[in-house]
C-alpha atoms as a PDB file:
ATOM      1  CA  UNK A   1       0.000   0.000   0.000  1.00  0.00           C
ATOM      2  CA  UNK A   2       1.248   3.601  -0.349  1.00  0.00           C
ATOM      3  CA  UNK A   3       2.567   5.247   2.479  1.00  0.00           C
ATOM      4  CA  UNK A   4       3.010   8.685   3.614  1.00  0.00           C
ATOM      5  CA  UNK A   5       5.167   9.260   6.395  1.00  0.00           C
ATOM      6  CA  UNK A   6       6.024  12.184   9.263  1.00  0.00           C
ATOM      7  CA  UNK A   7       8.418  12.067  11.760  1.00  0.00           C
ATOM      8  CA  UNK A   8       8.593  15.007  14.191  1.00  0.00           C
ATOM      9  CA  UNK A   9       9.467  16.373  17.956  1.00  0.00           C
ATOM     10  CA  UNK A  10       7.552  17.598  20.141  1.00  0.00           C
ATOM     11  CA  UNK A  11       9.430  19.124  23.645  1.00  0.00           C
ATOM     12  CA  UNK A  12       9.649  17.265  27.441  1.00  0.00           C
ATOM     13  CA  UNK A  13      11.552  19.825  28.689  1.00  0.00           C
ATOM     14  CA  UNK A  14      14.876  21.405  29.081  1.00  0.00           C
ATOM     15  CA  UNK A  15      16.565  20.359  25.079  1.00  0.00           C
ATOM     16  CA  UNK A  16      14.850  17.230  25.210  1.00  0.00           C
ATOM     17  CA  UNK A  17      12.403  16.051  22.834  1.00  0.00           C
ATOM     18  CA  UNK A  18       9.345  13.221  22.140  1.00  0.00           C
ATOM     19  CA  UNK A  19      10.167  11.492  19.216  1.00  0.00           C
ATOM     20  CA  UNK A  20       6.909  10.709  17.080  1.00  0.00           C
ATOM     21  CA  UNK A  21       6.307   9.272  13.735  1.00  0.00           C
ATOM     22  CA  UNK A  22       3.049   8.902  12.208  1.00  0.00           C
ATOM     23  CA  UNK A  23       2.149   7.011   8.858  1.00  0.00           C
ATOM     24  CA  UNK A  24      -0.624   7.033   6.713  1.00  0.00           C
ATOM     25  CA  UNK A  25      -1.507   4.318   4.422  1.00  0.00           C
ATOM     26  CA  UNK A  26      -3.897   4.231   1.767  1.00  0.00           C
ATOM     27  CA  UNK A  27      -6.152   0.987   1.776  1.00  0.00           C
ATOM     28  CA  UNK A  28      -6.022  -1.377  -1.261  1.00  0.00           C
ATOM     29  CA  UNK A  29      -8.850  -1.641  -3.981  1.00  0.00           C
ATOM     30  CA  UNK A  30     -11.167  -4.169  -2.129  1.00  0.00           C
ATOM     31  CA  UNK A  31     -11.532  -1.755   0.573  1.00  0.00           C
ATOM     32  CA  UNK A  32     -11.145   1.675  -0.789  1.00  0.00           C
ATOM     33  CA  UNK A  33     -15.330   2.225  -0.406  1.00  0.00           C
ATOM     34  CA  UNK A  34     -14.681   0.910   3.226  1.00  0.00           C
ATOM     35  CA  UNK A  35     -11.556   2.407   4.423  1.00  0.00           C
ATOM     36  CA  UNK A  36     -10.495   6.047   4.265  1.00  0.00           C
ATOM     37  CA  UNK A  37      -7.047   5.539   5.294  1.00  0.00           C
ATOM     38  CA  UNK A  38      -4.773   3.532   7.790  1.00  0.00           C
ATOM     39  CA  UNK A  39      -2.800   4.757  10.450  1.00  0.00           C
ATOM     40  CA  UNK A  40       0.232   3.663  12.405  1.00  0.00           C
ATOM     41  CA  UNK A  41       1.175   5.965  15.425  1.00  0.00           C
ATOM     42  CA  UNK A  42       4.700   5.212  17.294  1.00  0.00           C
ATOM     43  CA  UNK A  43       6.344   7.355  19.890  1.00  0.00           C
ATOM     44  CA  UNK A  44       8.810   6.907  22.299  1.00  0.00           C
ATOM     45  CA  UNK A  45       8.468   7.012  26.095  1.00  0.00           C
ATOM     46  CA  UNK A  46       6.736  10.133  27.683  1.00  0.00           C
ATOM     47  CA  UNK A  47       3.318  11.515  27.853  1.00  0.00           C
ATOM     48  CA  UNK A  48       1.605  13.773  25.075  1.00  0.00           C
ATOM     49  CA  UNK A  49      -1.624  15.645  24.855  1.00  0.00           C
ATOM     50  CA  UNK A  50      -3.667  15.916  21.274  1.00  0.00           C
ATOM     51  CA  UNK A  51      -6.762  16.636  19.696  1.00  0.00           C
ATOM     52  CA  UNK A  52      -8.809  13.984  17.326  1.00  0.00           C
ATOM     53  CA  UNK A  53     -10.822  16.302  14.847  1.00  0.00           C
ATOM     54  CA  UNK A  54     -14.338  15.235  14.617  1.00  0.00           C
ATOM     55  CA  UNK A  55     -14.332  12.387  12.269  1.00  0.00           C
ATOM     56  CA  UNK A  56     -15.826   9.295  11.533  1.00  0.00           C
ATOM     57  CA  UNK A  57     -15.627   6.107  13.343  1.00  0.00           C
ATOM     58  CA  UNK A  58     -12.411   4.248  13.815  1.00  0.00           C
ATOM     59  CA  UNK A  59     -10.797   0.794  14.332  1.00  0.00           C
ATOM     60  CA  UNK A  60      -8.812   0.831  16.322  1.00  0.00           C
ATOM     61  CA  UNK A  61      -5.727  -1.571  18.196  1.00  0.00           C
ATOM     62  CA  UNK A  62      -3.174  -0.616  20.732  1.00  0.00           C
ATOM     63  CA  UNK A  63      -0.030  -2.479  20.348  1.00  0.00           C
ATOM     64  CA  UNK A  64       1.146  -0.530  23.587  1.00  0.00           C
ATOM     65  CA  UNK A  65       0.952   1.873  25.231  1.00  0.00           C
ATOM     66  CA  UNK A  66      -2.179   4.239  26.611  1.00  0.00           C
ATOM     67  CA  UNK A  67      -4.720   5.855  25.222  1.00  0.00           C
ATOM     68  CA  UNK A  68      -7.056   8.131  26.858  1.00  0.00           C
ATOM     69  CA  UNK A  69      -9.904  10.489  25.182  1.00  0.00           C
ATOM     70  CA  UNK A  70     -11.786  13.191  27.153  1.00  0.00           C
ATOM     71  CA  UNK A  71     -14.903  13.515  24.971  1.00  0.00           C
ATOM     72  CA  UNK A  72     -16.530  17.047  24.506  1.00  0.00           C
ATOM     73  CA  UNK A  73     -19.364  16.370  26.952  1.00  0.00           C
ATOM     74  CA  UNK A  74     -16.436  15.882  29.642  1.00  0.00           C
ATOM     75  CA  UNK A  75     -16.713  12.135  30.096  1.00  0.00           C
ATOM     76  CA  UNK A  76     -13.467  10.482  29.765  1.00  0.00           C
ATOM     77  CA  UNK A  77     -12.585   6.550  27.938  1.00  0.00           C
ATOM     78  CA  UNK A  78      -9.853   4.580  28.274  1.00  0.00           C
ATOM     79  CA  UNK A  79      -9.152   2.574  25.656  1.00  0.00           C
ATOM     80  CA  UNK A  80      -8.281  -1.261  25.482  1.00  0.00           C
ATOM     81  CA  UNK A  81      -6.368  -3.405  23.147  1.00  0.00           C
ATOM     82  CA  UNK A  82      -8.836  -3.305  20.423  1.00  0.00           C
ATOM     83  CA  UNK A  83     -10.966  -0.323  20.914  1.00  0.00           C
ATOM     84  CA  UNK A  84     -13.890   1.115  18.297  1.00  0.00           C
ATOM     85  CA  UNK A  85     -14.052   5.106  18.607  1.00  0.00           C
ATOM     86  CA  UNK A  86     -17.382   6.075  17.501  1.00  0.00           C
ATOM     87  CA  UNK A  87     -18.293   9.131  14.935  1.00  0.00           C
ATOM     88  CA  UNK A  88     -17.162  12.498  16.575  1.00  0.00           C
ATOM     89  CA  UNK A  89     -19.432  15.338  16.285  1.00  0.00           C
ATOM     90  CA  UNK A  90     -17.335  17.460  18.100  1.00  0.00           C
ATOM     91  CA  UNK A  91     -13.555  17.156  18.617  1.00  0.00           C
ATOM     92  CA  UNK A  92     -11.929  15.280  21.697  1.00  0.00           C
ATOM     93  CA  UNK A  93      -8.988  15.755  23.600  1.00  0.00           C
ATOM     94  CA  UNK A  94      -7.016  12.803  24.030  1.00  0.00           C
ATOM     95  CA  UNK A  95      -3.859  11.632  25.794  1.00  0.00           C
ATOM     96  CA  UNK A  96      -0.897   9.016  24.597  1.00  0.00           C
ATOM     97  CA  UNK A  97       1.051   7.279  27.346  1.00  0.00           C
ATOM     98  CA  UNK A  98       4.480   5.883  25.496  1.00  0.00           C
ATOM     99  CA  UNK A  99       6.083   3.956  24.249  1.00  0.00           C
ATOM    100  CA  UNK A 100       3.257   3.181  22.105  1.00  0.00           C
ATOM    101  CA  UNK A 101       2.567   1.914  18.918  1.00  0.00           C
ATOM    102  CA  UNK A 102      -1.486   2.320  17.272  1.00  0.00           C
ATOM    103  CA  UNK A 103      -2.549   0.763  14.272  1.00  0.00           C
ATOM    104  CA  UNK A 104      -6.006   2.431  13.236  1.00  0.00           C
ATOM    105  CA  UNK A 105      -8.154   2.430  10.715  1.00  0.00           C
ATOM    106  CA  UNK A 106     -10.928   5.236   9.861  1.00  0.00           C
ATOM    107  CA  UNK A 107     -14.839   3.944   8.440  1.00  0.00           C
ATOM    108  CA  UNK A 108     -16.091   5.553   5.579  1.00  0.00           C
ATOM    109  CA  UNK A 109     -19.814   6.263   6.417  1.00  0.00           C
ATOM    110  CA  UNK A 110     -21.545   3.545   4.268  1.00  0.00           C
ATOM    111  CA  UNK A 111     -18.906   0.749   5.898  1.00  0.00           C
ATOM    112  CA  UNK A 112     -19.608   1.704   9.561  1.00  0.00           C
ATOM    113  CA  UNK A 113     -22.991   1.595   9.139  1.00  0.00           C
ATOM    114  CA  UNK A 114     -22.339  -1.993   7.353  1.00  0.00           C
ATOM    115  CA  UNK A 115     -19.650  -3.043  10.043  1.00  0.00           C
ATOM    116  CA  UNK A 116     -22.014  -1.810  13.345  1.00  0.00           C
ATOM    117  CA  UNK A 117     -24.928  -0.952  11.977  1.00  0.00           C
ATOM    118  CA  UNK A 118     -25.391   1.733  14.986  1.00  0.00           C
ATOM    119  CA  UNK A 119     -26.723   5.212  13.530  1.00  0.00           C
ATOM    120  CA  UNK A 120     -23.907   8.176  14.055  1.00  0.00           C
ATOM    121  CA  UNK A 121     -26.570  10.675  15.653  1.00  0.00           C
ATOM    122  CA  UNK A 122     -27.633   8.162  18.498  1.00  0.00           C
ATOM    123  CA  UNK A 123     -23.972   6.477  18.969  1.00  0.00           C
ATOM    124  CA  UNK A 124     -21.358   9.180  18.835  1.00  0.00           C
ATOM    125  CA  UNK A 125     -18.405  10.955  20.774  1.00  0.00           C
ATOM    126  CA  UNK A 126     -17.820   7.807  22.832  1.00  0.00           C
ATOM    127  CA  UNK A 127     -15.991   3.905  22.574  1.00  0.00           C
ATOM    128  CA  UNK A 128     -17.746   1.532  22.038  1.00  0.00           C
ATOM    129  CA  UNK A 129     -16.432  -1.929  23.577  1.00  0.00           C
ATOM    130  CA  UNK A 130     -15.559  -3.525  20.524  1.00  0.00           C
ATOM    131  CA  UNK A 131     -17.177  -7.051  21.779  1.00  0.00           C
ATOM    132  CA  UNK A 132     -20.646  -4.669  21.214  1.00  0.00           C
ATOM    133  CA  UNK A 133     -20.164  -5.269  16.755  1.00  0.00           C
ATOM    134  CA  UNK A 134     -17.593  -7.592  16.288  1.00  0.00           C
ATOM    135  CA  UNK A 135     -17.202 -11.605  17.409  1.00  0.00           C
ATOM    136  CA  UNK A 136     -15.655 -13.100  20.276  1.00  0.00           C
ATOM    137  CA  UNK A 137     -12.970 -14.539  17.477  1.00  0.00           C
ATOM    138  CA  UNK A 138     -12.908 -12.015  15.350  1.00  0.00           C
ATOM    139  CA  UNK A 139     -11.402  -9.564  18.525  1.00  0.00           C
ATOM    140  CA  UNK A 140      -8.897 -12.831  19.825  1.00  0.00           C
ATOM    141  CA  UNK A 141      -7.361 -12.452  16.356  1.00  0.00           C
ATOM    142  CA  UNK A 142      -6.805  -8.446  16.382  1.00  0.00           C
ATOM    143  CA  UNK A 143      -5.591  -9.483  20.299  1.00  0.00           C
ATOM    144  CA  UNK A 144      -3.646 -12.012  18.827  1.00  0.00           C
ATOM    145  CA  UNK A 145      -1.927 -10.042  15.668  1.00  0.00           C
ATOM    146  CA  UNK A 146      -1.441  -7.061  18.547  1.00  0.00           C
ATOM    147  CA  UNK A 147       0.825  -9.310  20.669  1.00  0.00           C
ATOM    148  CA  UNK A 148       2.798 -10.422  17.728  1.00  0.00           C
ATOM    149  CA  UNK A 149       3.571  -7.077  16.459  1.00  0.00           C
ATOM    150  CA  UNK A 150       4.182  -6.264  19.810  1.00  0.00           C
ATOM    151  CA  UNK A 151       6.585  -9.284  19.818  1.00  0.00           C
ATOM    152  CA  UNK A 152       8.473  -8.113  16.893  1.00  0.00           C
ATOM    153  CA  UNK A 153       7.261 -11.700  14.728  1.00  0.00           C
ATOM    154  CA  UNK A 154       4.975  -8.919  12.598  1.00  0.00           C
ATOM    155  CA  UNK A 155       5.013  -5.393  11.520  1.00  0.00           C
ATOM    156  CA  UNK A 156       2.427  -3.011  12.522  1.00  0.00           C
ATOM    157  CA  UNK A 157       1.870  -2.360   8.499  1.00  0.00           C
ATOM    158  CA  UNK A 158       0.989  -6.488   8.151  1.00  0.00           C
ATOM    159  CA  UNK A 159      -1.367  -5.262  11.287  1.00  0.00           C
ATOM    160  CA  UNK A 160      -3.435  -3.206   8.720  1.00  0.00           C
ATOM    161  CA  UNK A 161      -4.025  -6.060   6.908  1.00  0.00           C
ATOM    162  CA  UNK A 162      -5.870  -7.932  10.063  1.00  0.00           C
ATOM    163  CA  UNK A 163      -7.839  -4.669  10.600  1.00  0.00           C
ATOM    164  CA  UNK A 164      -8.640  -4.680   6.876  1.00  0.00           C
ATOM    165  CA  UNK A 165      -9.919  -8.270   7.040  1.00  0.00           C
ATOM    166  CA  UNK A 166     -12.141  -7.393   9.902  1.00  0.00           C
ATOM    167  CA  UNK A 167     -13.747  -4.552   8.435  1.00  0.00           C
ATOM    168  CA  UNK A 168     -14.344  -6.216   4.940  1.00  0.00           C
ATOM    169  CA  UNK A 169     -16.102  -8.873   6.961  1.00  0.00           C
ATOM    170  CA  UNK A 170     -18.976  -6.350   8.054  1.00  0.00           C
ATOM    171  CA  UNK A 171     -21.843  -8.582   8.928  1.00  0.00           C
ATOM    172  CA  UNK A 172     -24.683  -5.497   7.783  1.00  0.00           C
ATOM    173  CA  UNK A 173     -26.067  -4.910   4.835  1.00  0.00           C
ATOM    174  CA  UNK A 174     -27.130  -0.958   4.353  1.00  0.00           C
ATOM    175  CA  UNK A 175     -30.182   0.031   2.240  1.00  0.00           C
ATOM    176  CA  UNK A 176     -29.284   0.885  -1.728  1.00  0.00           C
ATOM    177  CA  UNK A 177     -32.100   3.979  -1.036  1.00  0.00           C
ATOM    178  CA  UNK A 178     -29.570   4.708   1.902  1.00  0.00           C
ATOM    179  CA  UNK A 179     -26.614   4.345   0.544  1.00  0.00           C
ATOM    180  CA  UNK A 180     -27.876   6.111  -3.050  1.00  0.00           C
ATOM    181  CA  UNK A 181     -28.503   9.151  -0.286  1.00  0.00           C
ATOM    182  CA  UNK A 182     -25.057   9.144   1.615  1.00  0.00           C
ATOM    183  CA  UNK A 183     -23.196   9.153  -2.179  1.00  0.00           C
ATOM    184  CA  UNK A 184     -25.127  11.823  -3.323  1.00  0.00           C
ATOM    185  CA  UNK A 185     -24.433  14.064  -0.444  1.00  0.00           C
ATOM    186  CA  UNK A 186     -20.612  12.814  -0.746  1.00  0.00           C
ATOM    187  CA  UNK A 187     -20.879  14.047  -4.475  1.00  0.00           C
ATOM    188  CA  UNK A 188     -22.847  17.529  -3.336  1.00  0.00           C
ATOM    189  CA  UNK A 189     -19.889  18.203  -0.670  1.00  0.00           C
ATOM    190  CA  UNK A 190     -17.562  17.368  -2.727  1.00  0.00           C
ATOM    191  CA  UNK A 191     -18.702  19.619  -5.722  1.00  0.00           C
ATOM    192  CA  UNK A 192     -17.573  22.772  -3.997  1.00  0.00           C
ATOM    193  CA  UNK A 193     -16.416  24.463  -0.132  1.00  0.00           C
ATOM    194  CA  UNK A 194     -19.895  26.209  -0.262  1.00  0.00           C
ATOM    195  CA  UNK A 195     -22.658  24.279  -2.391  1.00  0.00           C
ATOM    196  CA  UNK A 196     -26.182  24.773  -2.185  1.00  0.00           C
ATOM    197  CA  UNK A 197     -28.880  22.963  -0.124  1.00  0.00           C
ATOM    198  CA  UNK A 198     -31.296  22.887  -2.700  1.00  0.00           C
ATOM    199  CA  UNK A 199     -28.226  21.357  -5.437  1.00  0.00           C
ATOM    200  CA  UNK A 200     -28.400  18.356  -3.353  1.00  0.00           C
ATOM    201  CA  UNK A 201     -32.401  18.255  -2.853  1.00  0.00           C
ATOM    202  CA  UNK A 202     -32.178  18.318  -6.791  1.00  0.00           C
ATOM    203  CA  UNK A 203     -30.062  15.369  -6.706  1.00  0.00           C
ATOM    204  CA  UNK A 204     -32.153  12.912  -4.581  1.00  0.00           C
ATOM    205  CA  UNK A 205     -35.681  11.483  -5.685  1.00  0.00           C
ATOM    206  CA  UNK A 206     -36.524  11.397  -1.775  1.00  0.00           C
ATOM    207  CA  UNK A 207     -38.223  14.672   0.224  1.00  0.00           C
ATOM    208  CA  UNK A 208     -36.209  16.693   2.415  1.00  0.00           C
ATOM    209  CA  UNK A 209     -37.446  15.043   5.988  1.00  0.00           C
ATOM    210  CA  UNK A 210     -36.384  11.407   4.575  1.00  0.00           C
ATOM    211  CA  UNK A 211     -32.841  12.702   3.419  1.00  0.00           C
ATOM    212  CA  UNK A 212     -32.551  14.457   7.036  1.00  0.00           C
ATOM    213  CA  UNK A 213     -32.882  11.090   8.718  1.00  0.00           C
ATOM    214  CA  UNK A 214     -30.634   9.586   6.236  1.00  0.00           C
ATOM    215  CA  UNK A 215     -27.961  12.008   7.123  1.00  0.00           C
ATOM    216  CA  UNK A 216     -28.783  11.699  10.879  1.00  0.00           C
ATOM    217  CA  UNK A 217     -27.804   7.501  10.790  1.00  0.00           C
ATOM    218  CA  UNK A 218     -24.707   8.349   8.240  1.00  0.00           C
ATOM    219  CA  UNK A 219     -22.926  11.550   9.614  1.00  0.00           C
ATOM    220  CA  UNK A 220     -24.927  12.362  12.840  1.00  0.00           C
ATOM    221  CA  UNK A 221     -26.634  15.533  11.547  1.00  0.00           C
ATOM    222  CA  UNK A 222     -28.323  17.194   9.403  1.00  0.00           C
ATOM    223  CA  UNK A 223     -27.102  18.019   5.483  1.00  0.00           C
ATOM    224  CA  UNK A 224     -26.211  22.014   6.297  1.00  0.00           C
ATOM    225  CA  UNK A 225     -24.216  20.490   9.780  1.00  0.00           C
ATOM    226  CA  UNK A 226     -22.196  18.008   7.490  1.00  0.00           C
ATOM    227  CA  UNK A 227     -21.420  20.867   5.316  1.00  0.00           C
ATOM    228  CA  UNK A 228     -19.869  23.030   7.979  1.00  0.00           C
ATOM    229  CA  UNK A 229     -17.981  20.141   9.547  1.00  0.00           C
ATOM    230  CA  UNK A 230     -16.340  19.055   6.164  1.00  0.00           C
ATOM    231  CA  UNK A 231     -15.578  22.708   5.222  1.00  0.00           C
ATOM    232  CA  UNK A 232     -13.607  23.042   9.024  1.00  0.00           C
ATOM    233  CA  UNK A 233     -11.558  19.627   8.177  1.00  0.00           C
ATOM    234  CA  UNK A 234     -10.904  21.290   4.996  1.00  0.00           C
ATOM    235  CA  UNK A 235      -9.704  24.154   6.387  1.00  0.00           C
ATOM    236  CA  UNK A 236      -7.658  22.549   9.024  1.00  0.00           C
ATOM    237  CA  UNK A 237      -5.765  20.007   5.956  1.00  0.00           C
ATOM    238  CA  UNK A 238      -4.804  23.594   4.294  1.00  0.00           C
ATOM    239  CA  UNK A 239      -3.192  24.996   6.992  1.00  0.00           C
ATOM    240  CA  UNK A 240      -1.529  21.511   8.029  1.00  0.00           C
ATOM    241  CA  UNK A 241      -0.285  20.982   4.238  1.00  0.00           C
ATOM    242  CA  UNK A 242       1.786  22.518   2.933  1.00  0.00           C
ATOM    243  CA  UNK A 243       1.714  23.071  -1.269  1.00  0.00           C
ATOM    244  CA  UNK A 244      -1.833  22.971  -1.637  1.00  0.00           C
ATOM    245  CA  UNK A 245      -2.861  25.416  -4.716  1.00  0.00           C
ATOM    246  CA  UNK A 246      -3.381  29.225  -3.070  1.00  0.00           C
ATOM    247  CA  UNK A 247      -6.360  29.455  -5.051  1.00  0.00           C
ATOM    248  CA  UNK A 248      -8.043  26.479  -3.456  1.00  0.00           C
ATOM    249  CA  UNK A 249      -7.254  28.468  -0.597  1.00  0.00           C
ATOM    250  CA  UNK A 250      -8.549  31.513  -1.111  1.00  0.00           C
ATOM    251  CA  UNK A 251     -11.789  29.803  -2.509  1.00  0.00           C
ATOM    252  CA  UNK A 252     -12.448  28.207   0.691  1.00  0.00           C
ATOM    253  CA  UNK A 253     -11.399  30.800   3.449  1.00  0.00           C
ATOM    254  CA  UNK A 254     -14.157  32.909   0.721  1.00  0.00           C
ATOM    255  CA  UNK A 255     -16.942  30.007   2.150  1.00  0.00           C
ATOM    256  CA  UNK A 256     -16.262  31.609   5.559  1.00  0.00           C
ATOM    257  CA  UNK A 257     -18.703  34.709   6.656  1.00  0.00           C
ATOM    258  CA  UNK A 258     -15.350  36.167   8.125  1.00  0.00           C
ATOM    259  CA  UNK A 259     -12.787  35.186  10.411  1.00  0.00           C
ATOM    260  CA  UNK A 260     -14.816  35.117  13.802  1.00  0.00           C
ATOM    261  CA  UNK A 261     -17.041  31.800  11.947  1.00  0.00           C
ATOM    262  CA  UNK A 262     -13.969  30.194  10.949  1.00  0.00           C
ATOM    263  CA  UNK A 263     -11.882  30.201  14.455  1.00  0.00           C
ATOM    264  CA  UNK A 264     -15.214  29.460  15.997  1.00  0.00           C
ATOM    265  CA  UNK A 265     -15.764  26.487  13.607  1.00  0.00           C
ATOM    266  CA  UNK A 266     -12.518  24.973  13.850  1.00  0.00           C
ATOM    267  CA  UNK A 267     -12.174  25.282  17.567  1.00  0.00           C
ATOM    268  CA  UNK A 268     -15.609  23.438  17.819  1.00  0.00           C
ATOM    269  CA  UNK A 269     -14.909  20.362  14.988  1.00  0.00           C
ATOM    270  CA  UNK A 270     -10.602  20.236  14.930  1.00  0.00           C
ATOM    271  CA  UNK A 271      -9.825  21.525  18.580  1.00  0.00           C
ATOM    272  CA  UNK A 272      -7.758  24.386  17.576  1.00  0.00           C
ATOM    273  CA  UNK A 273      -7.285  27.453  16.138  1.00  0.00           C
ATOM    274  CA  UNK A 274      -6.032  28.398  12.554  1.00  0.00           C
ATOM    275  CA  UNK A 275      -2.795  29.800  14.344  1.00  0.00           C
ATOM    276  CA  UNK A 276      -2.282  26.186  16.368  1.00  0.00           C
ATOM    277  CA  UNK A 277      -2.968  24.074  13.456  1.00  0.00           C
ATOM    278  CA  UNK A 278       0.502  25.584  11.651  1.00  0.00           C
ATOM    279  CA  UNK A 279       2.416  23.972  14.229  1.00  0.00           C
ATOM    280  CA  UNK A 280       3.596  20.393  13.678  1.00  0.00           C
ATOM    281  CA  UNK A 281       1.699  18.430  16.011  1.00  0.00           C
ATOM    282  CA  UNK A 282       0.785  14.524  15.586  1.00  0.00           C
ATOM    283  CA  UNK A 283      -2.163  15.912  14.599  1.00  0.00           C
ATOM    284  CA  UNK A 284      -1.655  17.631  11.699  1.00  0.00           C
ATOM    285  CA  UNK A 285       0.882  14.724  10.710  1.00  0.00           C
ATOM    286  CA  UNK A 286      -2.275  12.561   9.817  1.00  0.00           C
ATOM    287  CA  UNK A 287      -3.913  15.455   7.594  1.00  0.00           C
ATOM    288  CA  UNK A 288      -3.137  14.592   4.120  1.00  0.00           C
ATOM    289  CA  UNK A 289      -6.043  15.475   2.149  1.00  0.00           C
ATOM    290  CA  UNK A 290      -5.978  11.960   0.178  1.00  0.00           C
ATOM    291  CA  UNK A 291      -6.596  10.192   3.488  1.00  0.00           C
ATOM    292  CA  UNK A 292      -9.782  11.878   4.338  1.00  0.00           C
ATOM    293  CA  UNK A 293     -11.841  10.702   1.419  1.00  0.00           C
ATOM    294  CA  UNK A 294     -14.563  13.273   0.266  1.00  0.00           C
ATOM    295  CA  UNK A 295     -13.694  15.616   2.840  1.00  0.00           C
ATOM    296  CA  UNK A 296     -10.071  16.186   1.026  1.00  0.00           C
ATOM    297  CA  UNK A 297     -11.038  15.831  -2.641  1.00  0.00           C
ATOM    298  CA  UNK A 298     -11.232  19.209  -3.387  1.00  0.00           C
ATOM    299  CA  UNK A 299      -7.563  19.348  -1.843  1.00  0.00           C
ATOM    300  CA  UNK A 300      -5.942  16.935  -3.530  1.00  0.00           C
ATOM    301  CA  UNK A 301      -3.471  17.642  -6.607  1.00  0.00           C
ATOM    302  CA  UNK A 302      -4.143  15.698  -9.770  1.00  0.00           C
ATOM    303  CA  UNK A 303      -1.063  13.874  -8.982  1.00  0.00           C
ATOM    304  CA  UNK A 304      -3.209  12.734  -5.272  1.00  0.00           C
ATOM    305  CA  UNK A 305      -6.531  12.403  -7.376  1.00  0.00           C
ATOM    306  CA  UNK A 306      -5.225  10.088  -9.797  1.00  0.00           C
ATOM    307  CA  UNK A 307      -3.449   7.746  -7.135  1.00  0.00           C
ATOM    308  CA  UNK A 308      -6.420   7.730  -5.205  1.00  0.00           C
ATOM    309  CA  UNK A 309      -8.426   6.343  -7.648  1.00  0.00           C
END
């Protein structure tokens, strides 16, 4: 699989410095309507604080290491060796405890709803114990390939391939009206920073209250909600990556009302400010616009576009 991979430092004190390297890997063709990207996390020993952007739901196994996330309604998780974060509305503070290594994989909407089959807006912001969706042996082997990675005997990018097996082996089966919905709202966000409400009504042969709920189960809200949360993940990716066209740019920060909406919107969905987010940070190290799906076509060179299929 392709990879794309960071390395940075972030401070402990004094000269020294947390060593942190962060890799994203683009799923193969069997699962590139399932998966939006892999991740592998490693760090050395010591203690850092982040922020997960409000995303959707994740796979995810803990080689070792902690993991802690401090939800935006104040409740906190721990999480365990194989651990399922749910769709994020909002963003979430979370803490790594190192050495670790994380192998993670993010849903696309249509395959969480096929892999838990749990609507976003009534499951959300939260773990879910993984034995809730998946089988008592489909969790012993994730347990299983986490201890040998862990062991050295595999690597934690053959570790993507056991988290790819258990998500192509989603159990659900999502409506085609339903799914026919979610990719024509994929298609209407990803047809410009600002489209139209009534562009997308146009699109669908359903009435506006039906494609509401739709959107509810898929991303947790409303059309106009999705719309503002994309456009803030877009946002963030610009300021994270560097070379992205100026005019794409200036197009989006031109969505924005003025500068008030977008600090207020990316506080609320990425946990930061514009200012923070040109900082390395692990973070920003996962940001790539071609791991983010729909959310980062619009950001993507021709060169990304063309990879990505």
């Amino acid at each position: 699989m392709p990879q794309q991979d960071r390395k940075g430092g972030l401070p402990l004190g004094g000269k020294a410095r947390l060593q942190v390297r962060a890799r994203l890997i683009a799923p193969p063709g069997e699962l590139a309507g399932m998966v939006n990207t892999f991740y592998i996390v490693e760090m050395d020993a010591g203690r850092i604080e982040e922020t997960i952007p409000a995303y959707s739901a994740q796979l995810i196994v803990l080689v070792k290491g902690g993991l802690r996330i401090a939800y935006a309604d104040g409740h906190r998780e721990q999480s365990s060796t194989v651990t399922i974060n749910a769709p994020q509305m909002r963003s979430a503070a979370c803490v790594l405890e190192g050495p670790v290594t994380l192998v993670g994989a993010s849903f696309c909407h249509v395959a969480w709803q096929a892999f838990a089959n749990l609507a976003a807006d009534r499951v959300h912001d939260r773990m879910i114990p993984a034995a809730t969706v998946m089988s008592a042996e489909r969790i012993a082997a994730l347990v299983a390939a986490a201890g040998a990675c862990r062991d050295g005997l595999i690597s934690p990018e053959a570790l993507c391939d056991d988290l790819g097996a258990a998500i192509a082996a989603a159990p659900f089966v999502p409506r085609a009206d339903h799914v026919a919905a979610v990719e024509a709202m994929l298609a209407w966000l990803a047809s410009g920073f600002d489209p139209a409400l009534g562009d997308l009504h146009e699109a669908v042969s359903m009435s506006p209250r039906q494609l509401q709920r739709i959107s509810r189960r898929f991303f947790g809200v409303p059309p106009a909600q999705v719309l503002k949360r994309f456009r803030a993940l877009r946002a963030m990716m610009l300021l994270a990556t560097p070379g992205i066209d100026e005019a794409l740019g200036d197009a989006l920060m031109a969505s924005y009302f003025d500068q008030a909406h977008l600090i207020r919107d990316m506080r609320r969905y990425t946990g930061r400010t514009p200012s923070q987010w040109r900082k390395w940070s692990l973070a920003r190290a996962l940001l790539d616009p071609a791991g983010h799906g729909r959310a980062g076509a619009l950001l993507r060179t021709s060169e990304d576009a063309a990879h990505s299929g």
